[in-house]
N, C-alpha and C. Protein backbone atom coordinates (compact mmCIF):
# COMPACT_ATOMS: atom_id res chain seq x y z
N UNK A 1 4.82 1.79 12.35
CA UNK A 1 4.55 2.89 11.46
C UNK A 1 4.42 4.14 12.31
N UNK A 2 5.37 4.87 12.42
CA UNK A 2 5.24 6.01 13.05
C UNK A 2 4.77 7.07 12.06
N UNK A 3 3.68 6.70 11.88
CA UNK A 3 3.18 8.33 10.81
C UNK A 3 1.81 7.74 11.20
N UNK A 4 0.39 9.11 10.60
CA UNK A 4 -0.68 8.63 11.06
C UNK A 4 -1.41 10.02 10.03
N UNK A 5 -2.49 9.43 9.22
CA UNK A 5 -3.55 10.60 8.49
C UNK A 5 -4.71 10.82 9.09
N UNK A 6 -5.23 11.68 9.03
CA UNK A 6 -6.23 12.25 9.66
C UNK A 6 -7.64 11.75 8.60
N UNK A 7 -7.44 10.67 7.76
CA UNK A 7 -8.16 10.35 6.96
C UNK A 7 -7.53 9.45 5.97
N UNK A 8 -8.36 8.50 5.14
CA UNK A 8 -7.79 7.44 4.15
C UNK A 8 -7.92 8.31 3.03
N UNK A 9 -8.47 9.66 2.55
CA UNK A 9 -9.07 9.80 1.78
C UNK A 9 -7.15 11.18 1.19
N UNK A 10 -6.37 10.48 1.47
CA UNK A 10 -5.03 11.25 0.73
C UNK A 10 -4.48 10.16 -0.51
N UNK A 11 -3.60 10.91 -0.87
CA UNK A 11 -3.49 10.28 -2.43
C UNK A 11 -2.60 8.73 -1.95
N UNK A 12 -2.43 8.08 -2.46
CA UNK A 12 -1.90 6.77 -2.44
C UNK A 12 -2.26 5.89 -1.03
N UNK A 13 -2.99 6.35 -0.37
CA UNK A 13 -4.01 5.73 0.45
C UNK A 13 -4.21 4.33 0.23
N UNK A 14 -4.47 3.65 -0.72
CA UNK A 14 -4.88 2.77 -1.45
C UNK A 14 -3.83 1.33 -1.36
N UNK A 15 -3.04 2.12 -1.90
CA UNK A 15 -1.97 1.33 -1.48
C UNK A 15 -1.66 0.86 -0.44
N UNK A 16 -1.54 1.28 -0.12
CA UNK A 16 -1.12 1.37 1.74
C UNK A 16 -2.04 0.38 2.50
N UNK A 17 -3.13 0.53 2.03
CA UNK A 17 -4.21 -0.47 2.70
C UNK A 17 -3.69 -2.28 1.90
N UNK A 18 -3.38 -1.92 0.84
CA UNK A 18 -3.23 -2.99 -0.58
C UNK A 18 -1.96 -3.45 0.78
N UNK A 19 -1.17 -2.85 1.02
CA UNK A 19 0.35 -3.49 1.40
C UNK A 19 0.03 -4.06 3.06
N UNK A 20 -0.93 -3.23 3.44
CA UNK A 20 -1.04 -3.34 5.37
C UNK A 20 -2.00 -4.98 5.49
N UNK A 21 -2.74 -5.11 4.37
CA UNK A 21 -3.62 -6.17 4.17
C UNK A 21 -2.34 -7.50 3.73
N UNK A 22 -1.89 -7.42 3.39
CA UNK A 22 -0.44 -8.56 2.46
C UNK A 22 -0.14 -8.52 3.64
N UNK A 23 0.41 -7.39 4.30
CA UNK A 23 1.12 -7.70 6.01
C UNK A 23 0.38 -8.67 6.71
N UNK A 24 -1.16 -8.32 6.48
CA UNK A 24 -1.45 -9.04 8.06
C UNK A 24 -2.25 -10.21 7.45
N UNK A 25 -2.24 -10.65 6.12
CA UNK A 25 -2.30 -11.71 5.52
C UNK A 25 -1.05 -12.69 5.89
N UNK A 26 0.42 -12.60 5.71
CA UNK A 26 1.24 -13.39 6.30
C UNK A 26 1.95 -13.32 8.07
N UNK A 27 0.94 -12.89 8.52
CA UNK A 27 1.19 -12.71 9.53
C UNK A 27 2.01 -12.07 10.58
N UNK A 28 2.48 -10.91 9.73
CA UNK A 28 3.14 -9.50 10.14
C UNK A 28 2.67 -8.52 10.91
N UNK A 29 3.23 -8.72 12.03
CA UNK A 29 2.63 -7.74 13.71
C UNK A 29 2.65 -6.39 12.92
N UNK A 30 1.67 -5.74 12.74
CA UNK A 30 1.99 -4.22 12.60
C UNK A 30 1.49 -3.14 13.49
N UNK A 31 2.01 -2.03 13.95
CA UNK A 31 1.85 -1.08 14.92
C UNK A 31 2.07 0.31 14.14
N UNK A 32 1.34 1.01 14.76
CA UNK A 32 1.00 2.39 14.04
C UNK A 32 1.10 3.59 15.24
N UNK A 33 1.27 4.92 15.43
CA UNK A 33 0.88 5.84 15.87
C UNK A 33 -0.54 6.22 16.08
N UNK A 34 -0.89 6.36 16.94
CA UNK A 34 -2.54 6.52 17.67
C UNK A 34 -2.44 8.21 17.00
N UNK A 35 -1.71 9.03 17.18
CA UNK A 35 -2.01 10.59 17.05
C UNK A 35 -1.45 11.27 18.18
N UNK A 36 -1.40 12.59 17.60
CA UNK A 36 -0.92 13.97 18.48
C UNK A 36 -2.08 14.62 18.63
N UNK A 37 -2.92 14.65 18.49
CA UNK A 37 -4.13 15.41 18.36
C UNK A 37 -4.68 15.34 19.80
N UNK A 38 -4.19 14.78 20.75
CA UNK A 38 -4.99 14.93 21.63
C UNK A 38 -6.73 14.89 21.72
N UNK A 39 -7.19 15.75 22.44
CA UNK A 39 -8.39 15.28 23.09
C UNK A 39 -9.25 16.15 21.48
N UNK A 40 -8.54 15.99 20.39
CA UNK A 40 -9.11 16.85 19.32
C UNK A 40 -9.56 15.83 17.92
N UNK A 41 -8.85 14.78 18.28
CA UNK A 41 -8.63 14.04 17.35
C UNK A 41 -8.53 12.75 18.09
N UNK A 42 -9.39 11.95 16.81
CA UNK A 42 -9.42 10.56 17.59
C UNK A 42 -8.23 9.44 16.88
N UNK A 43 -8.05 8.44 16.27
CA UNK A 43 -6.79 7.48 16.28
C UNK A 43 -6.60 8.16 14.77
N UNK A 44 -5.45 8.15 14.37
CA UNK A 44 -5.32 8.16 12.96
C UNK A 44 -5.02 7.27 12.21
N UNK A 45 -5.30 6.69 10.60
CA UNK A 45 -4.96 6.25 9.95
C UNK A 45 -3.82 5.62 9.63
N UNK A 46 -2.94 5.20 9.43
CA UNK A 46 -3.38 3.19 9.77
C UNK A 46 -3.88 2.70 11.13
N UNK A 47 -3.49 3.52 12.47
CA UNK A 47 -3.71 2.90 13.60
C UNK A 47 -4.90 2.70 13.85
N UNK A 48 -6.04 3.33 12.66
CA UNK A 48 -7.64 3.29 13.07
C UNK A 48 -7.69 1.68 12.36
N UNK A 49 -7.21 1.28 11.81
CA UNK A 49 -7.49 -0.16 11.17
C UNK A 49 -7.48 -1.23 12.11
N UNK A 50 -8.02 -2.45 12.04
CA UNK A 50 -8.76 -3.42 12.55
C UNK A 50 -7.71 -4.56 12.72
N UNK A 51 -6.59 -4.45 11.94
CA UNK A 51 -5.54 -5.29 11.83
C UNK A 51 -4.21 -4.64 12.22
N UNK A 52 -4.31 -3.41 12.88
CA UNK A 52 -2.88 -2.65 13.30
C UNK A 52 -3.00 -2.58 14.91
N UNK A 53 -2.31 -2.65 15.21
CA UNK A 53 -1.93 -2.50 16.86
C UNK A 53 -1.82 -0.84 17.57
N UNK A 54 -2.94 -0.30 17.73
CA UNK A 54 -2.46 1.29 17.64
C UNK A 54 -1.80 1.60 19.20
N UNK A 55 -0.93 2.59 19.28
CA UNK A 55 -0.11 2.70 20.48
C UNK A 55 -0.14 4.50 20.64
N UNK A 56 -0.65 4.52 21.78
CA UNK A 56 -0.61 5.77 22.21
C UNK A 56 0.12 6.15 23.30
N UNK A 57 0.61 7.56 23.30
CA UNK A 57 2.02 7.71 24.60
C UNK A 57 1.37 8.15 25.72
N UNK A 58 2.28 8.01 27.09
CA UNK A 58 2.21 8.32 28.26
C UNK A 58 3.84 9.05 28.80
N UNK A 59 3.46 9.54 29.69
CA UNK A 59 5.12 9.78 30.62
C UNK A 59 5.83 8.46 30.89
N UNK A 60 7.05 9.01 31.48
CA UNK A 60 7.86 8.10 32.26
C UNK A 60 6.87 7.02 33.26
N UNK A 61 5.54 7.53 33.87
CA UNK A 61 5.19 6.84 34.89
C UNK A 61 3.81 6.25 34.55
N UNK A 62 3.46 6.84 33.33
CA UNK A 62 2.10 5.84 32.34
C UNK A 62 1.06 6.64 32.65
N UNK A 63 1.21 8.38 33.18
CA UNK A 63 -0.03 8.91 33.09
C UNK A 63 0.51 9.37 31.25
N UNK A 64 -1.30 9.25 30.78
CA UNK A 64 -1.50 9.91 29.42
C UNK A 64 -0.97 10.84 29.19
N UNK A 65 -0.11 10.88 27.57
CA UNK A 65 0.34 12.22 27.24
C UNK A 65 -0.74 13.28 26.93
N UNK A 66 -0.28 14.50 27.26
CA UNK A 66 -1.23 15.53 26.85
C UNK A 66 -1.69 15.36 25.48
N UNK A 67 -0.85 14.86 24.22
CA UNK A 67 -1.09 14.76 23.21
C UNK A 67 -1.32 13.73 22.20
N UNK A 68 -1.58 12.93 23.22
CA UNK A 68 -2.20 11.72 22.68
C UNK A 68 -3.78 11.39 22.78
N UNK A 69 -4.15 11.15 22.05
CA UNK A 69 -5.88 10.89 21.65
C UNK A 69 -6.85 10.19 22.50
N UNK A 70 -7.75 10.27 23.11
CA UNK A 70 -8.56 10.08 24.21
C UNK A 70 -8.80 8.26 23.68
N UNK A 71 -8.72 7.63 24.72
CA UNK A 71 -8.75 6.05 24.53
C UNK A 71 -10.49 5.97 24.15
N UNK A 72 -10.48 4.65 23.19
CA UNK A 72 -11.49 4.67 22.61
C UNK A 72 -12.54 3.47 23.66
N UNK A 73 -13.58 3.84 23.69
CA UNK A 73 -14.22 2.68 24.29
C UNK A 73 -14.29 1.73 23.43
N UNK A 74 -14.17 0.35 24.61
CA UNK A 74 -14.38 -0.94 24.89
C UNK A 74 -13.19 -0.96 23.42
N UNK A 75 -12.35 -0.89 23.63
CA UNK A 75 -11.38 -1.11 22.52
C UNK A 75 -10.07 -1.63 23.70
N UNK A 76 -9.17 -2.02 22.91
CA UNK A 76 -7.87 -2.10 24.35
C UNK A 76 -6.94 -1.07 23.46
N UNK A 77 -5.99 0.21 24.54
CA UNK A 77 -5.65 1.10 24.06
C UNK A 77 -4.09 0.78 24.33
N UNK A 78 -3.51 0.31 24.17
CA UNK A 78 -1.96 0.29 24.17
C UNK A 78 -1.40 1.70 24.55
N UNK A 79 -0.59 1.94 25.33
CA UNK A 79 -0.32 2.99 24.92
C UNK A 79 1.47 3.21 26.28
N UNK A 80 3.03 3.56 26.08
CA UNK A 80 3.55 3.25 26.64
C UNK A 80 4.64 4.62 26.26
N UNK A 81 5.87 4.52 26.90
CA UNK A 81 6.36 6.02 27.15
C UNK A 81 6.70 6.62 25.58
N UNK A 82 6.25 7.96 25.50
CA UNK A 82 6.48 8.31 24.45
C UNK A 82 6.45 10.05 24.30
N UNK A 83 7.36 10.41 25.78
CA UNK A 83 7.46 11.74 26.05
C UNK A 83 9.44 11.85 26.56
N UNK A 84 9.90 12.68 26.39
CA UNK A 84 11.61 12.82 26.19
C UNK A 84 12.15 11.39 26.06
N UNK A 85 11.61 10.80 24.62
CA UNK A 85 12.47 9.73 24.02
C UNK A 85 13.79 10.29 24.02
N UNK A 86 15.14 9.77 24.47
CA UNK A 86 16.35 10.09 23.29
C UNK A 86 16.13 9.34 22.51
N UNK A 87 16.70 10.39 21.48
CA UNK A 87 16.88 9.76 19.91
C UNK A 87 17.97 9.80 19.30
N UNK A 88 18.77 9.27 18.88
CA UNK A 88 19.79 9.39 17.32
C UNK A 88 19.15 10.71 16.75
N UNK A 89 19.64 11.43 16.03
CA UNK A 89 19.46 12.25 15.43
C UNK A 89 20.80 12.57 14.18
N UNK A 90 20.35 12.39 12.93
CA UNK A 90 21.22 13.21 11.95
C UNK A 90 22.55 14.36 12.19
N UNK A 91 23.18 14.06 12.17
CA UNK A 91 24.23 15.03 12.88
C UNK A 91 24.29 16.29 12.08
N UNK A 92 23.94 16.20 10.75
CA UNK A 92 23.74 17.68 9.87
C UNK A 92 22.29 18.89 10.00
N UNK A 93 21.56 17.54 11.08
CA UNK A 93 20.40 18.24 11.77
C UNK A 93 20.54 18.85 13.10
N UNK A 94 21.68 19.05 13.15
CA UNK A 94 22.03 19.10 14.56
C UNK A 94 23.04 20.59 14.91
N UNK A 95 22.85 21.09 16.25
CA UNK A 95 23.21 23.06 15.72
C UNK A 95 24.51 22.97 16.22
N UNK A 96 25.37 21.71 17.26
CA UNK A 96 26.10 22.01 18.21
C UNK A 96 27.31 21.43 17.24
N UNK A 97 28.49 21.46 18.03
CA UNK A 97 29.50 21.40 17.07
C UNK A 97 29.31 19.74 16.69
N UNK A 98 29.90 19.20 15.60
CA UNK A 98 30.26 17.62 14.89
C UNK A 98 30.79 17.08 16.10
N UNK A 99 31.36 17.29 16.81
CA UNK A 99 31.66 16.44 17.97
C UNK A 99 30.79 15.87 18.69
N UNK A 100 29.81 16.17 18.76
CA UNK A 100 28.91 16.68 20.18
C UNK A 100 27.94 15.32 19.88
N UNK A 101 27.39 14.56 20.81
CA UNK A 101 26.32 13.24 20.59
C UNK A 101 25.51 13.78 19.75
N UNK A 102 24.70 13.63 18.51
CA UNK A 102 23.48 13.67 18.03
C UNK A 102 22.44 13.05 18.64
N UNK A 103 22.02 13.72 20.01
CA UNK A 103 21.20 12.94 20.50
C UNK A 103 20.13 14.34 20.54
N UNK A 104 18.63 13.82 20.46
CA UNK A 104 17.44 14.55 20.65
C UNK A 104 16.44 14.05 21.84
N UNK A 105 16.06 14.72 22.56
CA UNK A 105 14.74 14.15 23.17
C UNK A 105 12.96 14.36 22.58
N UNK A 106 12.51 13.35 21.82
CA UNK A 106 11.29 13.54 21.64
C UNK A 106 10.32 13.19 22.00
N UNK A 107 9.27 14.14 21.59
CA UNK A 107 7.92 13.26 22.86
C UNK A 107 6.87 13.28 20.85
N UNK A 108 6.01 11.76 21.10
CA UNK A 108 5.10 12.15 20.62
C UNK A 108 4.72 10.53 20.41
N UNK A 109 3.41 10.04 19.85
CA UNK A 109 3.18 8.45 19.78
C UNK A 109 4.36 7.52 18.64
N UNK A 110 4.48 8.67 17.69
CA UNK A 110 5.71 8.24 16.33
C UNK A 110 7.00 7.50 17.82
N UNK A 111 7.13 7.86 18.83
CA UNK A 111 8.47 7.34 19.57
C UNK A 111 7.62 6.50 20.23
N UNK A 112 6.80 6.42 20.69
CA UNK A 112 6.02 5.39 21.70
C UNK A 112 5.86 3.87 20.77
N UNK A 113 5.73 4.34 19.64
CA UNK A 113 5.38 2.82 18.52
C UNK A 113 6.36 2.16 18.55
N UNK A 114 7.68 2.72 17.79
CA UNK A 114 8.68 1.59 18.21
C UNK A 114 9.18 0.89 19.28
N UNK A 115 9.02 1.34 20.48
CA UNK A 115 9.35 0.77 21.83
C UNK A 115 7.95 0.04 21.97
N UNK A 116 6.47 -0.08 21.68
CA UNK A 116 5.79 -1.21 21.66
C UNK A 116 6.69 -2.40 20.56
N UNK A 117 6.70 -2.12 19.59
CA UNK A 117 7.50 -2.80 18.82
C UNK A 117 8.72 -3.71 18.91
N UNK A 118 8.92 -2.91 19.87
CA UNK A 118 10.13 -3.78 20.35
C UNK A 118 9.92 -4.43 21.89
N UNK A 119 9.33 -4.33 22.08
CA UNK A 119 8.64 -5.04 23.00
C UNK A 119 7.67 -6.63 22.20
N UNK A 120 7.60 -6.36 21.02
CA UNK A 120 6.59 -7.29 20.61
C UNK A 120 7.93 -7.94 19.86
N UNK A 121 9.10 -7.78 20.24
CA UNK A 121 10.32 -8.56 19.53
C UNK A 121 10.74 -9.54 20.01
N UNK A 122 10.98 -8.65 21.72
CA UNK A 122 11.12 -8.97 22.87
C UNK A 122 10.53 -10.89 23.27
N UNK A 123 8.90 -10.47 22.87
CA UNK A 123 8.21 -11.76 23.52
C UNK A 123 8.20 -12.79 22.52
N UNK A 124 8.60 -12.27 21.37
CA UNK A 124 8.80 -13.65 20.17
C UNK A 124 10.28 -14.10 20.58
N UNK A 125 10.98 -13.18 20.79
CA UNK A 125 12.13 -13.83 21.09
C UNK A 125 11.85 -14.60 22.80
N UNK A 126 11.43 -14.24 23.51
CA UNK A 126 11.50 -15.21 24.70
C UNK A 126 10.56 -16.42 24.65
N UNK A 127 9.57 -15.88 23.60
CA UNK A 127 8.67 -17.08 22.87
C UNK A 127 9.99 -18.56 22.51
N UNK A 128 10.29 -17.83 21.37
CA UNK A 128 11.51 -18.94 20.95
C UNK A 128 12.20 -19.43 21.90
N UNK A 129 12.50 -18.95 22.52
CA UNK A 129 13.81 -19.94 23.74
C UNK A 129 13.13 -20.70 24.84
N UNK A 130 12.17 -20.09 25.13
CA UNK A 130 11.13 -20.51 26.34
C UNK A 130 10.05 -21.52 26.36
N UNK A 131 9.17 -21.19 25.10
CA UNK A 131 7.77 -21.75 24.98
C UNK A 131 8.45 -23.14 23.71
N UNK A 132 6.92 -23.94 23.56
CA UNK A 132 7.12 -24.74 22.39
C UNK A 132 6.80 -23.51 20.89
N UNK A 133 7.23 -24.33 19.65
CA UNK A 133 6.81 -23.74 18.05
C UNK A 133 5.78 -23.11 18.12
N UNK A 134 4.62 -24.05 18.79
CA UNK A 134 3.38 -23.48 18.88
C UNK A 134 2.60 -22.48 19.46
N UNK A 135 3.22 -22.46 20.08
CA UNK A 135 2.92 -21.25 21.25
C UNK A 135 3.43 -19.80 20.22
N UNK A 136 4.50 -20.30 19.64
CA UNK A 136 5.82 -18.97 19.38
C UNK A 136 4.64 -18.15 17.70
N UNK A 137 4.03 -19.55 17.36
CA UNK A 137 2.97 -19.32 16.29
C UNK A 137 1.88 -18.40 16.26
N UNK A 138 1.44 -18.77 17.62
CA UNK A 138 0.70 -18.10 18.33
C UNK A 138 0.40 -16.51 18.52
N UNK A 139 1.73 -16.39 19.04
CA UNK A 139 2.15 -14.64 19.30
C UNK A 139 2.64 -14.13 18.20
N UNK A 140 2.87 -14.93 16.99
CA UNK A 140 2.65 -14.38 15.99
C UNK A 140 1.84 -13.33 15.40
N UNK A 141 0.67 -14.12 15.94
CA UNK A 141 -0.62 -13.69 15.12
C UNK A 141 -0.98 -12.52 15.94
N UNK A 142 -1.82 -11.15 15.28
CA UNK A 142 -2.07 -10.12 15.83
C UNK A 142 -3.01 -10.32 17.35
N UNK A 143 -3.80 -11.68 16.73
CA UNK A 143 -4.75 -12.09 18.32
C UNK A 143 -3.77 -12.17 19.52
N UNK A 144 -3.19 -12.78 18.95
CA UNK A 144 -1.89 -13.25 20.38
C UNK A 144 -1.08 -12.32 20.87
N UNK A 145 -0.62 -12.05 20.13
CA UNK A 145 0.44 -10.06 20.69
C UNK A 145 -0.60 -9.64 21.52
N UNK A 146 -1.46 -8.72 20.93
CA UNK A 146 -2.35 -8.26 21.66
C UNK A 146 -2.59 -8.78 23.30
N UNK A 147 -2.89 -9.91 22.90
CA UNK A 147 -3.38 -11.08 24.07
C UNK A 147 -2.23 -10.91 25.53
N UNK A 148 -1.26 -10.92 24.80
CA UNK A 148 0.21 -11.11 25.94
C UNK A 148 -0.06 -9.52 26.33
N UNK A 149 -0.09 -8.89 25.24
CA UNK A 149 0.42 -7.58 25.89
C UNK A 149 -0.63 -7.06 26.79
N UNK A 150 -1.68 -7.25 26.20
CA UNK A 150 -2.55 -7.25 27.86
C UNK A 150 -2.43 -7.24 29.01
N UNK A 151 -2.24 -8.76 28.90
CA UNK A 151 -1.33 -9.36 30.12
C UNK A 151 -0.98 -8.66 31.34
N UNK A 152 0.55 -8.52 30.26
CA UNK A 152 1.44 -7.30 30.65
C UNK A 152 0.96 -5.96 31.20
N UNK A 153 -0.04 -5.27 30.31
CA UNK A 153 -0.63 -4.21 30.51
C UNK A 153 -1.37 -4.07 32.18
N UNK A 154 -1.36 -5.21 32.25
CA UNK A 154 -2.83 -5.76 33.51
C UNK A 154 -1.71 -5.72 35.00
N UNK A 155 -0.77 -5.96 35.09
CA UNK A 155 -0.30 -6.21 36.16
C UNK A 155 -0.90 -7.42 37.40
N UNK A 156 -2.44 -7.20 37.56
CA UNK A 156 -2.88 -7.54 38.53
C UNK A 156 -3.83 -8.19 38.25
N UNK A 157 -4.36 -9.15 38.33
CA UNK A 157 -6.16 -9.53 37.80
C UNK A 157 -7.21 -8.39 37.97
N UNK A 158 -6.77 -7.41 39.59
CA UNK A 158 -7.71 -6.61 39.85
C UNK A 158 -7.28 -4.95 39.60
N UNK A 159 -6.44 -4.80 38.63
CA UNK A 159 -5.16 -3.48 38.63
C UNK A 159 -6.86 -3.24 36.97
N UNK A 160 -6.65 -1.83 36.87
CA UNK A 160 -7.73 -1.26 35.50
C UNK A 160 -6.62 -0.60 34.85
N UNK A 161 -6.88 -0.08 33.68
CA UNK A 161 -5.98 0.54 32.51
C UNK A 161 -6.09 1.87 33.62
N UNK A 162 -5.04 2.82 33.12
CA UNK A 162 -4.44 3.80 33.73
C UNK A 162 -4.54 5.38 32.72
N UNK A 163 -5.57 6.07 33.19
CA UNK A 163 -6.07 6.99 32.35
C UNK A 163 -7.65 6.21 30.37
N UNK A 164 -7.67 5.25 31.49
CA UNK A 164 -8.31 4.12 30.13
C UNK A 164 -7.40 3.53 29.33
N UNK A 165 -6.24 3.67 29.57
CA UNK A 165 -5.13 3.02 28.53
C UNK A 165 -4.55 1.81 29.20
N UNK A 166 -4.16 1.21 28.46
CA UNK A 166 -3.54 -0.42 28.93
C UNK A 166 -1.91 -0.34 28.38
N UNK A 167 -1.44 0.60 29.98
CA UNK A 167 -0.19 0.95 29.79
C UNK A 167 1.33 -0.32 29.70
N UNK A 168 2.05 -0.07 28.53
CA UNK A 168 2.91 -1.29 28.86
C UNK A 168 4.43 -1.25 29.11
N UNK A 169 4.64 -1.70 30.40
CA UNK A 169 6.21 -1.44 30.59
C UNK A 169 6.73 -2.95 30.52
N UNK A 170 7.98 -3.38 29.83
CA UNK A 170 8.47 -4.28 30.41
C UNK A 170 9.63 -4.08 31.66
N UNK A 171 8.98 -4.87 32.76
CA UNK A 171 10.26 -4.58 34.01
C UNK A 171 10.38 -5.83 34.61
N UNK A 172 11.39 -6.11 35.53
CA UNK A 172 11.45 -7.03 36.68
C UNK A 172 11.40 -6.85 37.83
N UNK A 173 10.30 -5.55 38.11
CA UNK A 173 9.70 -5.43 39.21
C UNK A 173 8.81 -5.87 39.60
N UNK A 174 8.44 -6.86 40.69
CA UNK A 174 7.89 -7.98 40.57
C UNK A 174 6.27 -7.54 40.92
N UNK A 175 6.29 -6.64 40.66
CA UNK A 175 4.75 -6.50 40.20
C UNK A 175 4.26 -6.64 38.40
N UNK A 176 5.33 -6.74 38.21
CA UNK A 176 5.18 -6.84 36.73
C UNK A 176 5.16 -8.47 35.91
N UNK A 177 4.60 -8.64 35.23
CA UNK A 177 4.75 -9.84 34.54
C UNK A 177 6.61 -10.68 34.99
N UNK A 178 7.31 -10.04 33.84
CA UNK A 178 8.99 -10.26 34.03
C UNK A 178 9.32 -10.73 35.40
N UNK A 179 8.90 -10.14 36.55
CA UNK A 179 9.16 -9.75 37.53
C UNK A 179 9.03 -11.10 38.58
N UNK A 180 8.37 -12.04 37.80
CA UNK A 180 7.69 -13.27 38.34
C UNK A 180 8.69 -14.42 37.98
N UNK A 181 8.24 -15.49 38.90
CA UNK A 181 9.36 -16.75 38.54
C UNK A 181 9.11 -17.33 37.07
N UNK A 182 10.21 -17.99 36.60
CA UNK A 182 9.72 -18.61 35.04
C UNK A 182 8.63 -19.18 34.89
N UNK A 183 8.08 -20.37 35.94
CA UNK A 183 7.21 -20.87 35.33
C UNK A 183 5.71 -19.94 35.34
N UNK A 184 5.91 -19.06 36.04
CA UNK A 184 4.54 -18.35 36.25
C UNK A 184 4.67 -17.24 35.17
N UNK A 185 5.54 -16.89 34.86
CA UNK A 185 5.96 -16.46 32.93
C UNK A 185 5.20 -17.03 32.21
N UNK A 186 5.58 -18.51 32.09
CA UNK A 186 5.70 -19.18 31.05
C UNK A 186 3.88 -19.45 30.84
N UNK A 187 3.27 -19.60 32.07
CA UNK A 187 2.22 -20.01 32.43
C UNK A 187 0.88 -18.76 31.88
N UNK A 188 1.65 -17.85 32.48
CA UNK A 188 0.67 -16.48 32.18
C UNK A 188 0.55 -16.12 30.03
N UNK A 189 1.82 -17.00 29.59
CA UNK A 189 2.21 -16.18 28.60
C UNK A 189 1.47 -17.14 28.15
N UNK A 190 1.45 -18.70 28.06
CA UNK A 190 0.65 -19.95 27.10
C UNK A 190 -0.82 -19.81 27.85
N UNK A 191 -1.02 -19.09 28.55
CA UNK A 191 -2.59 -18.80 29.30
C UNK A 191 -3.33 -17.87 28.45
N UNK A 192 -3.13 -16.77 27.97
CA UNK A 192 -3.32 -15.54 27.37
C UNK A 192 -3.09 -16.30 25.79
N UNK A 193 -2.56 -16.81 24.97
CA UNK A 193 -2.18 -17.40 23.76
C UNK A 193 -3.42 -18.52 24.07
N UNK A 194 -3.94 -19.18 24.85
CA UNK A 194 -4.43 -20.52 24.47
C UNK A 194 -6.13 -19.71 24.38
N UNK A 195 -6.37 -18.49 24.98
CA UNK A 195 -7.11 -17.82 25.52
C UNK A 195 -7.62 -16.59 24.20
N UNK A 196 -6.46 -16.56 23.01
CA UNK A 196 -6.84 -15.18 22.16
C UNK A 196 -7.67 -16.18 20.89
């Protein structure tokens, strides 16, 4: 969900909670925008909910965006690049001639959510090929995403979140989760799942 209110209290609000609750009743990962508000504003709406995965942006190198919302204590803050995204862009939104790529660069958490998102695609799918059913059940559930992406977030047993955020890249630089032999993958990933 790349959108975010500064309050529940807007019109069809209601709903929204009615539909985000059905989500995470059948067990539908959901992720939200943390905010632009910076150090002014704290998570926004849906991402303030208890059952959403909120994701806040950083640079290319995982220091905090200027305009992303101060990490909340003792909470875990997701938060991963979400400053000169390219984007697709509408080509009738666009000033240069019809030829020309419709491409945009944007910065803000609305671009940082889907690349958590797809990252949380990422590990169901290596779930499936890799792990047993059960495991894949597992990371289903919002406990378990979370759980892995930690993980991930952690690099090191002794590595801390980076600006308070629990920044997440997937790489195969072998400081990174990926970056490790399969079974110590496989090991870290049913470790963290047996563990949420």
């Amino acid at each position: 969900m790349s959108f975010g209110f500064p309050t529940r209290s807007i019109d069809g609000y209601k709903n929204l909670e009615r539909a985000l609750e059905n989500a995470y009743s059948k067990h539908v990962l959901l992720f939200a925008a943390a905010s632009n508000g910076g150090a002014n504003m704290d998570r926004a709406y849906p991402a303030r909910d208890q059952n959403v995965i909120c994701v806040h942006s950083t640079d290319a190198s995982g220091n905090r965006s200027r305009f992303s919302p101060t990490a909340i204590l003792h909470e875990i803050n997701f938060a991963t690049i979400g400053e000169a995204v390219e984007s697709s862009w509408p080509i009738h939104l666009c000033e240069e001639s019809p030829n020309s790529p419709a491409i945009r660069y944007k910065s803000g958490t609305s671009y940082a959510t889907p690349i958590v998102a797809s990252m949380a695609a990422f590990l169901l799918q290596y779930a499936r090929l890799h792990l047993t059913e059960h495991y894949v059940e597992l990371l289903k559930r919002h406990s378990g995403m979370k759980a892995v992406l930690r993980v991930i977030s952690r690099r090191s047993g002794r590595s801390k979140g980076r600006d308070d955020y629990d920044y997440l890249a997937l790489s195969l630089h072998p400081d990174n989760l990926f970056g490790k032999k399969e079974n110590a993958i496989k090991d870290t990933i049913t470790d963290a799942l047996d563990h949420s």
